[in-house]
Every structure is written in C-alpha cells, then in structure tokens.
PDB file of N, CA and C in Angstrom:
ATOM      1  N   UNK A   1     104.966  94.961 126.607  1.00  0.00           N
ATOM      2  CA  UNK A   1     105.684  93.906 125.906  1.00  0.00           C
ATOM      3  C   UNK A   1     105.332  92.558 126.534  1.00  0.00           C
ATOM      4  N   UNK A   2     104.990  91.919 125.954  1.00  0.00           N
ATOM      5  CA  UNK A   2     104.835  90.547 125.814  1.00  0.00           C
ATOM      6  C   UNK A   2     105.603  89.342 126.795  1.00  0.00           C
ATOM      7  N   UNK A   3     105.969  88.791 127.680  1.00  0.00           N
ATOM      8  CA  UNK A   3     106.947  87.620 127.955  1.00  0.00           C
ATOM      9  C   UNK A   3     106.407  86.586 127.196  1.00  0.00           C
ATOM     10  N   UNK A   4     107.428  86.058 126.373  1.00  0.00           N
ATOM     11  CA  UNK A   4     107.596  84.771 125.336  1.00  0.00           C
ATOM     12  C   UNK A   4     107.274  83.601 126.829  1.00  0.00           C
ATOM     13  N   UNK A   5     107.945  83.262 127.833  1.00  0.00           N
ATOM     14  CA  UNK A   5     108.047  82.468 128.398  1.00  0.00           C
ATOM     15  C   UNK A   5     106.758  82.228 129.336  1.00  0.00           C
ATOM     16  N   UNK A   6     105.712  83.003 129.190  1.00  0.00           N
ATOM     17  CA  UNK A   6     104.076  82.791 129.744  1.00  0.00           C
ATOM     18  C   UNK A   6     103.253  82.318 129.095  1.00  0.00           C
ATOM     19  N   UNK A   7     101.991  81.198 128.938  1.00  0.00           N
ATOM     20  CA  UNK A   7     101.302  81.001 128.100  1.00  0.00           C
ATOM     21  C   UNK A   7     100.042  81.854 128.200  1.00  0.00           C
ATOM     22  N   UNK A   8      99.214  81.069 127.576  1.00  0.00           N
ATOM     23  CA  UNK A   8      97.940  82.452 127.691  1.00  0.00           C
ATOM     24  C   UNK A   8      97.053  82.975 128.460  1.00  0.00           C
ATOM     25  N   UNK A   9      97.519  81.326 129.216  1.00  0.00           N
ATOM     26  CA  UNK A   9      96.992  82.041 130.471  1.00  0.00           C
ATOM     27  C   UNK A   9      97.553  82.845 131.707  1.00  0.00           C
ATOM     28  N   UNK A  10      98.603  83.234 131.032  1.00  0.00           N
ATOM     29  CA  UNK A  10      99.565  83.809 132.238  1.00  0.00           C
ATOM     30  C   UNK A  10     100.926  82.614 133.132  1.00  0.00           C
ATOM     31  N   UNK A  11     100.576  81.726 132.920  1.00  0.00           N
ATOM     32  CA  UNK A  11     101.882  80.710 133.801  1.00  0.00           C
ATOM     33  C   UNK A  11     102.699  80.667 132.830  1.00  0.00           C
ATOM     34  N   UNK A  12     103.851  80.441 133.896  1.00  0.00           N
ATOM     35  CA  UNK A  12     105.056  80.092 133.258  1.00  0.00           C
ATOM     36  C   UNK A  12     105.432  78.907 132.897  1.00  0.00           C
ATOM     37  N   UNK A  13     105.587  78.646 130.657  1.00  0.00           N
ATOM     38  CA  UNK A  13     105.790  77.999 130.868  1.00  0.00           C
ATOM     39  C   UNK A  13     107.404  77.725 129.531  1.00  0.00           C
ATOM     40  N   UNK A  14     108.247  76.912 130.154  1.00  0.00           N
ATOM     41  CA  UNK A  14     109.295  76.765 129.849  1.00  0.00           C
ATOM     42  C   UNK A  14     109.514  75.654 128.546  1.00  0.00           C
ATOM     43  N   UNK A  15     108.365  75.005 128.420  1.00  0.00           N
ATOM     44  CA  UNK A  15     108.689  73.946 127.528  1.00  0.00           C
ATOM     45  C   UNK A  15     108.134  74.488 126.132  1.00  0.00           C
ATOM     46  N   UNK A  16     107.089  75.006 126.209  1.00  0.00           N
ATOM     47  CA  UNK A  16     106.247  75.882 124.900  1.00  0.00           C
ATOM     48  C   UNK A  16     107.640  76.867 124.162  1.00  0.00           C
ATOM     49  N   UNK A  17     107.995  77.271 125.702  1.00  0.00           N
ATOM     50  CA  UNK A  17     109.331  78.330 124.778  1.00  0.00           C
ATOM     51  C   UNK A  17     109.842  77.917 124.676  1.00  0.00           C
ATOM     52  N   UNK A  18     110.696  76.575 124.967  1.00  0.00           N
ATOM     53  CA  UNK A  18     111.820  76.400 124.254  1.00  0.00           C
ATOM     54  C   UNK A  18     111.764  75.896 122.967  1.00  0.00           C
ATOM     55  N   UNK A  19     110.400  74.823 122.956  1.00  0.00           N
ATOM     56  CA  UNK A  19     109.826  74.669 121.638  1.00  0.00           C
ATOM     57  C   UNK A  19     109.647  75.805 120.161  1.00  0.00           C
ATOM     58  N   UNK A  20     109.226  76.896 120.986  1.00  0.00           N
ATOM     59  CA  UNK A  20     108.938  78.182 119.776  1.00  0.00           C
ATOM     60  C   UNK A  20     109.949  79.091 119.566  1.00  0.00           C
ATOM     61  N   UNK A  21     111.011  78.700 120.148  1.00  0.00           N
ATOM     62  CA  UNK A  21     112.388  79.204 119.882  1.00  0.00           C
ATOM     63  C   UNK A  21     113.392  78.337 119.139  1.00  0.00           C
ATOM     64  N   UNK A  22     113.097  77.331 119.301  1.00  0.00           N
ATOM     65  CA  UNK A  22     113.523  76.406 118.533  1.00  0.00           C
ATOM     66  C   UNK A  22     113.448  76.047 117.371  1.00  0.00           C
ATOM     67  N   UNK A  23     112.019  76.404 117.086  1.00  0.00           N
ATOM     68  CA  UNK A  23     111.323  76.253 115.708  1.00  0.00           C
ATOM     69  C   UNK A  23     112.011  78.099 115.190  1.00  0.00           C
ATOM     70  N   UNK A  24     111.652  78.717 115.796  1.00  0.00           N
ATOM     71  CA  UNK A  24     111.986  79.763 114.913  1.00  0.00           C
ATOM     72  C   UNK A  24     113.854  80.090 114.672  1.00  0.00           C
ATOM     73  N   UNK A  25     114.712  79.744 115.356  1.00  0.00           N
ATOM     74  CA  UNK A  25     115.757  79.615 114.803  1.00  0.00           C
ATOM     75  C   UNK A  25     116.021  78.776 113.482  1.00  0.00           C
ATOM     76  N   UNK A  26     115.194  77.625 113.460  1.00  0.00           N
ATOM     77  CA  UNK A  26     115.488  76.563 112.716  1.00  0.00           C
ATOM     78  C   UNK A  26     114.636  77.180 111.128  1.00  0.00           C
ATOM     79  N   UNK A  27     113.851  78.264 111.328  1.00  0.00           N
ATOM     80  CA  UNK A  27     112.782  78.779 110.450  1.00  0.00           C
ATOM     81  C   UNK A  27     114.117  80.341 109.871  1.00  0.00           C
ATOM     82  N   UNK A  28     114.422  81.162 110.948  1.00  0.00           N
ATOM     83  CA  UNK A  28     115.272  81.762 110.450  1.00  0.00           C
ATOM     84  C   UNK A  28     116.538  81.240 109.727  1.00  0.00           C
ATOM     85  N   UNK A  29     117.125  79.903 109.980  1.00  0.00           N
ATOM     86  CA  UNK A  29     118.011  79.271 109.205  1.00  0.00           C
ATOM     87  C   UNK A  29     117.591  79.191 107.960  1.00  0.00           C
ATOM     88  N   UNK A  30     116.514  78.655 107.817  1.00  0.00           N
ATOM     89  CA  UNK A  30     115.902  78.081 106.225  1.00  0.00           C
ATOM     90  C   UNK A  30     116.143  79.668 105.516  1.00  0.00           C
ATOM     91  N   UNK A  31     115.600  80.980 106.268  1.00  0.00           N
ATOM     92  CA  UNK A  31     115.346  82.413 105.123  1.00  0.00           C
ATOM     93  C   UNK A  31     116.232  82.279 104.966  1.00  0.00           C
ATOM     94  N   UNK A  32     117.383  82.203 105.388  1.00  0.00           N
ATOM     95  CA  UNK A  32     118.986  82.619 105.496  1.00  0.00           C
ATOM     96  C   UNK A  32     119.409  82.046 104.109  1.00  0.00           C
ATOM     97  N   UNK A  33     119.211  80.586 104.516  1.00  0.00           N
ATOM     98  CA  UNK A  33     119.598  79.745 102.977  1.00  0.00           C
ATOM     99  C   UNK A  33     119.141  80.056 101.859  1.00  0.00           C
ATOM    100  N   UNK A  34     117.691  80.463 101.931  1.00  0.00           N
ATOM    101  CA  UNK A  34     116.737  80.892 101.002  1.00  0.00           C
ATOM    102  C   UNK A  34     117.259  82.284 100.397  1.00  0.00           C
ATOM    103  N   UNK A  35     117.683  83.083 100.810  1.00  0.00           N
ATOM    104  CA  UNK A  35     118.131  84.374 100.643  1.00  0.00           C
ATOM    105  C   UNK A  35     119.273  84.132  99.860  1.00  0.00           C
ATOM    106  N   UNK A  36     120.178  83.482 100.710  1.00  0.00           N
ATOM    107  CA  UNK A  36     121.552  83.428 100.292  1.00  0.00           C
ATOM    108  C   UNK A  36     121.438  82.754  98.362  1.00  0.00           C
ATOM    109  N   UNK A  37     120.440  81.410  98.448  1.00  0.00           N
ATOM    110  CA  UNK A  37     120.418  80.854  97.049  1.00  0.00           C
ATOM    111  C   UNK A  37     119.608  81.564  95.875  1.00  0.00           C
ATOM    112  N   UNK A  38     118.608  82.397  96.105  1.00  0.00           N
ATOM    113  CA  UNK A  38     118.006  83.476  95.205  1.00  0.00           C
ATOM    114  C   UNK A  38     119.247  84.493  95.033  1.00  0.00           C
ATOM    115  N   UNK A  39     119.949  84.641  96.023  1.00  0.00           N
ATOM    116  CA  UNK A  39     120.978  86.294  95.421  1.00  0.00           C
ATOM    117  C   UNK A  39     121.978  85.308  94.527  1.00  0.00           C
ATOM    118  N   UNK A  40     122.596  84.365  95.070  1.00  0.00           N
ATOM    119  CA  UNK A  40     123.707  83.641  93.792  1.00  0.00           C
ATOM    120  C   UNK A  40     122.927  83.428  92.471  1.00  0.00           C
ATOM    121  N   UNK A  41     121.634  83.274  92.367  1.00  0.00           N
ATOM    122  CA  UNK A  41     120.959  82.714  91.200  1.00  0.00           C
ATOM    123  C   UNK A  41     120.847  83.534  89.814  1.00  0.00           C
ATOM    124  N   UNK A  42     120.733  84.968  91.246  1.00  0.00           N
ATOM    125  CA  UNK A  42     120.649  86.018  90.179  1.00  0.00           C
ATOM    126  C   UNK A  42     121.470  86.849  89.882  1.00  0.00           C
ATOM    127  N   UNK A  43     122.754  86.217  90.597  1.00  0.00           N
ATOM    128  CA  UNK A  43     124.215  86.987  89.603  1.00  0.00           C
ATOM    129  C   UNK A  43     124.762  85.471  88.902  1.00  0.00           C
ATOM    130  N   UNK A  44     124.445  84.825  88.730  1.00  0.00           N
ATOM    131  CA  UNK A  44     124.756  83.622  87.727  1.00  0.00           C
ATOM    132  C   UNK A  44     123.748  83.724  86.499  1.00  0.00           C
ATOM    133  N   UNK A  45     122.882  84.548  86.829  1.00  0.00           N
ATOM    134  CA  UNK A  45     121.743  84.751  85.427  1.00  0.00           C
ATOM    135  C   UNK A  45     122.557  86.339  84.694  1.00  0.00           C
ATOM    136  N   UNK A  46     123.044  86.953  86.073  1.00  0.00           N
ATOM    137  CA  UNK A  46     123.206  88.395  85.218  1.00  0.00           C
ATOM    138  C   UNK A  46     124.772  88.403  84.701  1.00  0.00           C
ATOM    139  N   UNK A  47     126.019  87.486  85.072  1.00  0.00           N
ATOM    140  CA  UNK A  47     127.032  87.238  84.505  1.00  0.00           C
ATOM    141  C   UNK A  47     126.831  86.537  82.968  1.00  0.00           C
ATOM    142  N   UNK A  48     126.170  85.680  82.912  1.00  0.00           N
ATOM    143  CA  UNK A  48     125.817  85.131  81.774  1.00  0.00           C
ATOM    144  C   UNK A  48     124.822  85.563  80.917  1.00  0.00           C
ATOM    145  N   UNK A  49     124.931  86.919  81.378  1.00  0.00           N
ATOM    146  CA  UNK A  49     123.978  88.046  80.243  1.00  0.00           C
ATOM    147  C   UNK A  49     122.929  87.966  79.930  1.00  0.00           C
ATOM    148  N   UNK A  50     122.041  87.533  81.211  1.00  0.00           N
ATOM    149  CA  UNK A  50     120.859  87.705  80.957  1.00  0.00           C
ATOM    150  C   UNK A  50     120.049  88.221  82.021  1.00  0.00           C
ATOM    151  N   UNK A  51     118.754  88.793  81.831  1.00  0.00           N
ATOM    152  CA  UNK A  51     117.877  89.453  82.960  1.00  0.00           C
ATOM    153  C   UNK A  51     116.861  88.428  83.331  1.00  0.00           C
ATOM    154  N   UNK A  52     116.567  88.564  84.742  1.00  0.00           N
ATOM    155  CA  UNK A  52     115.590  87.727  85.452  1.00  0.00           C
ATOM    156  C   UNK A  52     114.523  88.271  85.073  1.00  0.00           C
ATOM    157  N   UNK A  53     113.050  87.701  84.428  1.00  0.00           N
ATOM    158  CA  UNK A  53     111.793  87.926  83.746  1.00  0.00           C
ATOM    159  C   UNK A  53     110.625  88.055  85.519  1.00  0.00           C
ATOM    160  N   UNK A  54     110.847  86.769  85.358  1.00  0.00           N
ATOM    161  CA  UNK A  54     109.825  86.432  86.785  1.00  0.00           C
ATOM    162  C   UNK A  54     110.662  86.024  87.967  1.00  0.00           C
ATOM    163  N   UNK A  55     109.619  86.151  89.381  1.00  0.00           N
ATOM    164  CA  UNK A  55     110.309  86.030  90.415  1.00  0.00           C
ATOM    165  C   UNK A  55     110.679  84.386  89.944  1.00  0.00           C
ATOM    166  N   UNK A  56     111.416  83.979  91.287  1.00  0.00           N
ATOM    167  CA  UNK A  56     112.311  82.739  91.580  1.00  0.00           C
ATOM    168  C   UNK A  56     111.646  82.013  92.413  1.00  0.00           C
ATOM    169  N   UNK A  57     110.461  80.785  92.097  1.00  0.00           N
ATOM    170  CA  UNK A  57     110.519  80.125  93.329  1.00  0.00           C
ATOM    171  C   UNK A  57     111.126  78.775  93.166  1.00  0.00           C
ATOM    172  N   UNK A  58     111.261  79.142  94.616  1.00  0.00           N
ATOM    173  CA  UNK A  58     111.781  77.120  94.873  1.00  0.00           C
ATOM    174  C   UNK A  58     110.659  76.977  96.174  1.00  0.00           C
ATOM    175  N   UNK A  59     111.300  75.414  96.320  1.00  0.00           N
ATOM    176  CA  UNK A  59     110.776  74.373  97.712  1.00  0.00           C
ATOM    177  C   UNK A  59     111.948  73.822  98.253  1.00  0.00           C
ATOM    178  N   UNK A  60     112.200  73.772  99.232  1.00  0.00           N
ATOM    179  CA  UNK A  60     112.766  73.071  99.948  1.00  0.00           C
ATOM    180  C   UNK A  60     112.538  71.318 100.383  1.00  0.00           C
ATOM    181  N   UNK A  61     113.551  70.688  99.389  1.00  0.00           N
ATOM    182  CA  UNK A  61     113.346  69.499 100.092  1.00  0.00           C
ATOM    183  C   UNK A  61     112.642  68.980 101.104  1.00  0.00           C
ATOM    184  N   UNK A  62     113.372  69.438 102.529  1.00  0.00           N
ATOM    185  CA  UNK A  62     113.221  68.576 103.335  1.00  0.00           C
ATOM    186  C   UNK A  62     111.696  68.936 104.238  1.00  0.00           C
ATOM    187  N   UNK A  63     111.477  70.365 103.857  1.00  0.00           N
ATOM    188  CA  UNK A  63     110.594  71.036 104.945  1.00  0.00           C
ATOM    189  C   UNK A  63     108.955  70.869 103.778  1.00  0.00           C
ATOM    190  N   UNK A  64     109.769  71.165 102.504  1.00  0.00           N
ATOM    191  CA  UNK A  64     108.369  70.962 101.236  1.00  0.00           C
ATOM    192  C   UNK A  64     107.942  72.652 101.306  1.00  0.00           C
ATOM    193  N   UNK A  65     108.198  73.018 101.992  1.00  0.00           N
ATOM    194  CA  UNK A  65     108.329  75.168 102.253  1.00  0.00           C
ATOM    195  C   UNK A  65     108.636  75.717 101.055  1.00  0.00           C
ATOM    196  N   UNK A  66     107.472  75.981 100.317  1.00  0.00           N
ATOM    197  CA  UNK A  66     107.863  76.819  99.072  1.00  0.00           C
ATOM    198  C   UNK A  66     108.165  78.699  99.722  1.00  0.00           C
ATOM    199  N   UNK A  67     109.247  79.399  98.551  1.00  0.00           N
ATOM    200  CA  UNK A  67     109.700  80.262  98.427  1.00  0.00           C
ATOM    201  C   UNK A  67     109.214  81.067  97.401  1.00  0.00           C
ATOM    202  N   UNK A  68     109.004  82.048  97.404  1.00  0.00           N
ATOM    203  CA  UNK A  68     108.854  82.960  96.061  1.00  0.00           C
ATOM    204  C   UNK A  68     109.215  84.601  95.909  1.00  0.00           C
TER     205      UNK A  68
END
C-alpha cells in the first residue's frame, strides 16, 4: 500500500497531501451534489408521468465539470 503523504521520490511530503486531499474532498462534494440532483430529477420526471429517454447531463457552474 501506497503512503499518500510521500512523493515519488520517496520524501515526505506534507504540502502535496494536503493539497490532494483537499482537492479530492472538494471533488467528492461536487459527486455528492451531482448524485443527489440527477436522483430528484428523475422522480420529478416520473411523478409527472413520464419516463427518462436519455441520460441527464449537466455542468456545473462554477467548476464548468460536465456530468453525464
């Protein structure tokens, strides 16, 4: 297994990780939202009696991160 907190060359380094932990919380936030707004979309399509044809994409404003 891997230590996150070594770079490639083997030293330790603390600023890379906190950086790539950072980014990936902030990256798991976005699926989260992303998830959460595709499942409401598609019980607001299937209450109002209708079936979803094609997938759902969006983008995200702020990041420009398309979804599909």
């Amino acid at each position: 297994m891997a230590n996150d907190k070594l770079n490639a060359s083997g030293c330790y380094d603390p600023t890379a990780y906190k950086a790539v932990k950072e980014v990936s919380a902030e990256e798991r936030a976005l699926n989260i939202r992303v998830h959460r707004l595709i499942k409401i979309l598609k019980e607001i399509v299937d209450i109002a009696g209708f079936e979803l044809l094609f997938r759902i994409e969006v983008r995200d404003k702020e990041t420009r991160k398309e979804f599909r």
